[in-house]
N, C-alpha and C. Protein backbone atom coordinates (compact mmCIF):
# COMPACT_ATOMS: atom_id res chain seq x y z
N UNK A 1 123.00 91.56 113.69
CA UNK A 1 122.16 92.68 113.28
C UNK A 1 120.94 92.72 114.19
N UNK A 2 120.41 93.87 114.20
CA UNK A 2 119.58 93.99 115.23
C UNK A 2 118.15 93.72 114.72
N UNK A 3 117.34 93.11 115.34
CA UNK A 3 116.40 92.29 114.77
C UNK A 3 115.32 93.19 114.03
N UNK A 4 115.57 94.63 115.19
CA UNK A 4 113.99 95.82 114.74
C UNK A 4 114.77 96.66 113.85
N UNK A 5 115.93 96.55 113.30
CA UNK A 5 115.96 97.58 112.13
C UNK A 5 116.13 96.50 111.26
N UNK A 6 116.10 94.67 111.24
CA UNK A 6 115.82 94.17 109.66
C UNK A 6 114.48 94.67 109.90
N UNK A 7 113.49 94.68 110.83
CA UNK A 7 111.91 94.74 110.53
C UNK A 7 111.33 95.68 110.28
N UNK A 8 111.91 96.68 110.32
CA UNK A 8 111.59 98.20 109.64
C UNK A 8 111.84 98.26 108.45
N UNK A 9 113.84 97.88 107.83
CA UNK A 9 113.88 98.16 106.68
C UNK A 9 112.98 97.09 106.11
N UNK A 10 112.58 95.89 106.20
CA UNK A 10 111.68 94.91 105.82
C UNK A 10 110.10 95.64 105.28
N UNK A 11 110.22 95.94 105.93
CA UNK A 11 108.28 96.69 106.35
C UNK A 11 108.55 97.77 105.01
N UNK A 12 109.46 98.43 105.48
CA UNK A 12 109.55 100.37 104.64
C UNK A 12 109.83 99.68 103.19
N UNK A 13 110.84 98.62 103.07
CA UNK A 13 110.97 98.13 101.23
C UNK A 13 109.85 97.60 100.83
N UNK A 14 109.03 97.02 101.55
CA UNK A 14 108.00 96.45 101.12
C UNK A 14 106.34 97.02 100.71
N UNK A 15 107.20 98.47 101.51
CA UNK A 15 105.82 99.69 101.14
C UNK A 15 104.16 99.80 102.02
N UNK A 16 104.93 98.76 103.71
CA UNK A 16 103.56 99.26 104.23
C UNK A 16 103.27 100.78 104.81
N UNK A 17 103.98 101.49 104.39
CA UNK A 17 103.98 102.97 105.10
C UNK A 17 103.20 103.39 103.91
N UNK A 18 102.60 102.99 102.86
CA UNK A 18 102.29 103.26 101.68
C UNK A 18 100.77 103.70 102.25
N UNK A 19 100.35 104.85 102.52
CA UNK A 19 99.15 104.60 103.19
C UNK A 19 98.78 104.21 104.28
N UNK A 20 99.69 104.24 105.08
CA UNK A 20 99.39 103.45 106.37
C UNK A 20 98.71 104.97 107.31
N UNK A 21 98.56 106.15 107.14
CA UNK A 21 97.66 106.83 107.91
C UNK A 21 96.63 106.32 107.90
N UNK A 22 95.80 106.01 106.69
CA UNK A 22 94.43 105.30 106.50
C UNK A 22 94.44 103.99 106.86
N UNK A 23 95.60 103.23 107.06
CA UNK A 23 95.36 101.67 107.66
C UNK A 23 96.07 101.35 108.63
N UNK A 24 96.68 102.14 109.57
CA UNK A 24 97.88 101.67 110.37
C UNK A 24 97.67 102.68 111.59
N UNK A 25 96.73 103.70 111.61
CA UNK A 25 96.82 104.65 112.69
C UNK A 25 98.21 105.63 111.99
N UNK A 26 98.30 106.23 113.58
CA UNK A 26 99.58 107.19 112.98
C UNK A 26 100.83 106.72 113.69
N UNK A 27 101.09 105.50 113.89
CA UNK A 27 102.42 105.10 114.70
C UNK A 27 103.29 104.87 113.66
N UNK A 28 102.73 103.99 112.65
CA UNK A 28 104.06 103.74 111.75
C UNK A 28 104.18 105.03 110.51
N UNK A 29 103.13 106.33 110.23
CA UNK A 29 103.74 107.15 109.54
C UNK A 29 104.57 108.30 110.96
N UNK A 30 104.46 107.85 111.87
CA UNK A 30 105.79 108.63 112.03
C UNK A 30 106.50 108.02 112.82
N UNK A 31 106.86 106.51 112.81
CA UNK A 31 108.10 106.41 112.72
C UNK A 31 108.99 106.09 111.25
N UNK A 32 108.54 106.54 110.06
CA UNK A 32 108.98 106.69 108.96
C UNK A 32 109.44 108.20 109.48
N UNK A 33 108.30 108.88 109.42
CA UNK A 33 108.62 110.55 109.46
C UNK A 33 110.47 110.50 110.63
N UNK A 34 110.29 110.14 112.13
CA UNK A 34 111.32 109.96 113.04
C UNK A 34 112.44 109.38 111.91
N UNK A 35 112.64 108.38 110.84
CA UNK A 35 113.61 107.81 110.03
C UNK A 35 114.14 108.98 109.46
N UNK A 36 113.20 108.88 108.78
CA UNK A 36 113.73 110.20 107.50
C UNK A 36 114.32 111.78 108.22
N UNK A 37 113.52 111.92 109.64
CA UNK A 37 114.15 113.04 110.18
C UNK A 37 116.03 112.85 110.34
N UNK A 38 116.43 111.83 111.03
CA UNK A 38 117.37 111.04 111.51
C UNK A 38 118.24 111.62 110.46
N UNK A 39 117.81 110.78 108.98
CA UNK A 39 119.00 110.70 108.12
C UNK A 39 118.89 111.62 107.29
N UNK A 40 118.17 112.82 107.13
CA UNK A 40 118.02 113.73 106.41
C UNK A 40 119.16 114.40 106.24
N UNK A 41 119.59 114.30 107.00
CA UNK A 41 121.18 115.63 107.01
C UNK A 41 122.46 114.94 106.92
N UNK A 42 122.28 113.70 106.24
CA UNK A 42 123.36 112.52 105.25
C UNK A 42 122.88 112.88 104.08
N UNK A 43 124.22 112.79 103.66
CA UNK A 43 124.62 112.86 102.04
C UNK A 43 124.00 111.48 101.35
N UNK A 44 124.48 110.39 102.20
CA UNK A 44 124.20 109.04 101.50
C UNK A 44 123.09 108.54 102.22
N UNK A 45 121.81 108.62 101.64
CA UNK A 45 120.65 108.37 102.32
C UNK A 45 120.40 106.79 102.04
N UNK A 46 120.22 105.66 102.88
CA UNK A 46 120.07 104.32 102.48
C UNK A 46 119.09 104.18 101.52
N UNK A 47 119.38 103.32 100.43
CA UNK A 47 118.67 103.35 99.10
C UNK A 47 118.14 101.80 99.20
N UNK A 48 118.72 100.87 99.61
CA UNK A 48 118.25 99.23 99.56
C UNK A 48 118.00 99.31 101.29
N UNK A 49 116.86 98.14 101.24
CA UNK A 49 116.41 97.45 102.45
C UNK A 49 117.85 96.86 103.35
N UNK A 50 118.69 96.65 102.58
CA UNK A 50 120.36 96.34 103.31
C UNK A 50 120.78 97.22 103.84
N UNK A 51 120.56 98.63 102.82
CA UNK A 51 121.29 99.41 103.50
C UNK A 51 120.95 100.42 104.87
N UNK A 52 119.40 100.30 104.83
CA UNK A 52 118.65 100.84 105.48
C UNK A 52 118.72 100.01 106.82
N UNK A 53 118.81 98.49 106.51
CA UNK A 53 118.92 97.98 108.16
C UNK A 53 120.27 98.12 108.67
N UNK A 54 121.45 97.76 107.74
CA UNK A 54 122.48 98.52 108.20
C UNK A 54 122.69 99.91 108.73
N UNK A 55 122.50 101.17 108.28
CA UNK A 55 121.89 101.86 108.63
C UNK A 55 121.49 102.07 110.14
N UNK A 56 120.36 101.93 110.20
CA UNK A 56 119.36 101.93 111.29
C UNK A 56 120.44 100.80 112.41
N UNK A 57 120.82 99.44 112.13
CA UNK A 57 121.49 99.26 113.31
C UNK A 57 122.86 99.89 114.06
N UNK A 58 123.67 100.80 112.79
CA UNK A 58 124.15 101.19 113.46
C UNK A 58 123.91 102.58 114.19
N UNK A 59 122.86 103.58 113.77
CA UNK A 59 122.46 104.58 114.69
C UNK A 59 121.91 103.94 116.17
N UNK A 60 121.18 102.30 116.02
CA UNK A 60 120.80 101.69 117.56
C UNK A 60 121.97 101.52 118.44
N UNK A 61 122.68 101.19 117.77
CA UNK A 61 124.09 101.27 118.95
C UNK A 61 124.77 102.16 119.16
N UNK A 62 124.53 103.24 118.47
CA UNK A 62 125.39 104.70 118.93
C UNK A 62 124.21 105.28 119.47
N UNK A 63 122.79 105.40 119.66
CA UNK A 63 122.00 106.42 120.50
C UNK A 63 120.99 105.34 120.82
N UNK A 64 120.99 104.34 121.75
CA UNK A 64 120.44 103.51 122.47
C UNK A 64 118.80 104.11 122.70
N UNK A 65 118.18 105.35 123.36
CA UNK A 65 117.03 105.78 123.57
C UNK A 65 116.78 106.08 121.89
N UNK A 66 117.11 106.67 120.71
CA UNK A 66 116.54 106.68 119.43
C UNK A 66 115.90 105.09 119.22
N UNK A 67 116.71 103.75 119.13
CA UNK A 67 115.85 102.19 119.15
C UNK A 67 114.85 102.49 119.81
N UNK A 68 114.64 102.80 121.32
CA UNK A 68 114.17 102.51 122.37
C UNK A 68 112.39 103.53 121.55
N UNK A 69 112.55 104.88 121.10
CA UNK A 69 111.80 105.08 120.28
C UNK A 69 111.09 104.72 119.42
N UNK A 70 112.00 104.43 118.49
CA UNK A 70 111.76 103.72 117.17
C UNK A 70 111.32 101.87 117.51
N UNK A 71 111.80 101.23 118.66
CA UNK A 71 110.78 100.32 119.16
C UNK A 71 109.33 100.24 119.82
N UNK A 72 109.24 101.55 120.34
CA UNK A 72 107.57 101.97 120.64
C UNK A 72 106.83 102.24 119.64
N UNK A 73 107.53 103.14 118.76
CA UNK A 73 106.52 103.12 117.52
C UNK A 73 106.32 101.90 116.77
N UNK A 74 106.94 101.02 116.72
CA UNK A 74 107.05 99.66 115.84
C UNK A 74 105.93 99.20 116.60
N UNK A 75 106.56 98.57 118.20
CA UNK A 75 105.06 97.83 118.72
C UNK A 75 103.60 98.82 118.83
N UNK A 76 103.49 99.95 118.89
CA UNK A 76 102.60 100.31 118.87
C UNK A 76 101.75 100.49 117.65
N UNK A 77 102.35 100.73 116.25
CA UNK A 77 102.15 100.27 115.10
C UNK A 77 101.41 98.68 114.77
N UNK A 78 101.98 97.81 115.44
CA UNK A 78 101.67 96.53 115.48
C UNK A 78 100.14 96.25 116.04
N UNK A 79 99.93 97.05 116.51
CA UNK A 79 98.31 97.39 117.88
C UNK A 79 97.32 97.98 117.20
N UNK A 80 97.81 98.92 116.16
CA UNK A 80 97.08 100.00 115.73
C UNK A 80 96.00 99.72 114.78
N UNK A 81 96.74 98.10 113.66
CA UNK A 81 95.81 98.80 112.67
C UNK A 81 96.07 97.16 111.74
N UNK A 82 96.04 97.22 110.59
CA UNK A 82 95.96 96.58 109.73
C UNK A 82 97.33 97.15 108.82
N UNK A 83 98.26 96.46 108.41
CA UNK A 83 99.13 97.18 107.08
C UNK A 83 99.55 96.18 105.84
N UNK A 84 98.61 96.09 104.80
CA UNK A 84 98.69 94.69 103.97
C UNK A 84 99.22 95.25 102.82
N UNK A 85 100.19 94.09 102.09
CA UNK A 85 100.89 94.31 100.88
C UNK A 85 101.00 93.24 100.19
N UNK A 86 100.29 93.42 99.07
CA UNK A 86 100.61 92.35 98.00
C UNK A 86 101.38 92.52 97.12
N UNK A 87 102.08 91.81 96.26
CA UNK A 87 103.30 91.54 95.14
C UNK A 87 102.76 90.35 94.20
N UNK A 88 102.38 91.17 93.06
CA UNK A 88 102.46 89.31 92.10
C UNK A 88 101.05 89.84 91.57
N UNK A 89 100.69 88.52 91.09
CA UNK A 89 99.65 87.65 89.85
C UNK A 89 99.06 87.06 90.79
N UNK A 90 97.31 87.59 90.84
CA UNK A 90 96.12 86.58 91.06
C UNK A 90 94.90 86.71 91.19
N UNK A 91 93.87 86.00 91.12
CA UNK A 91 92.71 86.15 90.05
C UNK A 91 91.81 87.43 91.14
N UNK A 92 91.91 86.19 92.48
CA UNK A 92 91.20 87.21 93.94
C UNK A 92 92.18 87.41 94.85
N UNK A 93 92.02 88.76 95.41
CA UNK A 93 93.36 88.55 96.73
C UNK A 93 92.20 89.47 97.49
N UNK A 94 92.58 88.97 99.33
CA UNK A 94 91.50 89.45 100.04
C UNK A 94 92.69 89.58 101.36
N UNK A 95 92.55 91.12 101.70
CA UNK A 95 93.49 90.95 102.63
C UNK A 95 92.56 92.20 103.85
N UNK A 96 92.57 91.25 104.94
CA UNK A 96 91.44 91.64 105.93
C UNK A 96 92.58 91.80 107.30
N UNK A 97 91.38 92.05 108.38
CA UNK A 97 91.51 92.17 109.74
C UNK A 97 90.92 91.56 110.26
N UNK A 98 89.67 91.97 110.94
CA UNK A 98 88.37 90.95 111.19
C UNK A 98 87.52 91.08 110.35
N UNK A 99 87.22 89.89 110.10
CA UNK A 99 85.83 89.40 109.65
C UNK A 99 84.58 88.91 110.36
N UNK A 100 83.24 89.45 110.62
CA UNK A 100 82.53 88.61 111.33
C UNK A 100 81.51 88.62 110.31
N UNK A 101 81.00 87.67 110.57
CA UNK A 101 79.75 86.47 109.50
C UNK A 101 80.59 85.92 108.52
N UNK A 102 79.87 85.45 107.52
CA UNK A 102 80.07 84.86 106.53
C UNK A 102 81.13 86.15 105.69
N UNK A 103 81.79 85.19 104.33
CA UNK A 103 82.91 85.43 103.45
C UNK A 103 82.91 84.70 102.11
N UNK A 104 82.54 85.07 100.84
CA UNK A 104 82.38 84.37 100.27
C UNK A 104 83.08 84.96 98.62
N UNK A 105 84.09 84.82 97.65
CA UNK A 105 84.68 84.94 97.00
C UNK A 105 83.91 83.91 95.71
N UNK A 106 83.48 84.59 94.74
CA UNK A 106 83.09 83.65 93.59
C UNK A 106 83.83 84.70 92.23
């Protein structure tokens, strides 16, 4: 399997596109937007993170420049911004970029 469509469907189940205009720049809302264009005009739209990297690897091996896309927006996404997601139970959660000076949680 191809490594950048587990890390997309990874990323997209996990909901960092959730807002990511305001924290991510605009690389990773449109390479969601580029996804959803793709498979819009399928009946069976991938519903699980499985099916979505399945999916996605096999459109990379039938249209080689679509990856080659959808890998610029990924690394350039990666450059852009901050995209944090938490899951779960806990008292403080602090999820940053840079910090300069002091940090202090009481």
């Amino acid at each position: 399997m191809d490594p950048l469509s587990l890390a997309i469907a990874g990323a997209l189940a996990a909901g960092v596109a959730t807002g990511a205009g305001e924290s991510t720049g605009a690389a990773l809302p449109a390479l969601v937007r580029r996804i959803r264009e793709r498979f819009a005009d399928r009946s069976n739209d991938p519903e699980s993170q499985v099916q979505l990297s399945v999916a996605l690897d096999e459109e990379f091996t039938r249209d080689p420049a679509f990856r080659q896309e959808c890998q610029a927006l990924w690394d350039q996404s990666a450059n852009e911004g901050v995209a944090n997601s938490f899951h779960g139970q806990a008292k403080n959660v602090v999820q940053a970029r840079d910090i300069h000076g002091g940090f202090t949680i009481q």
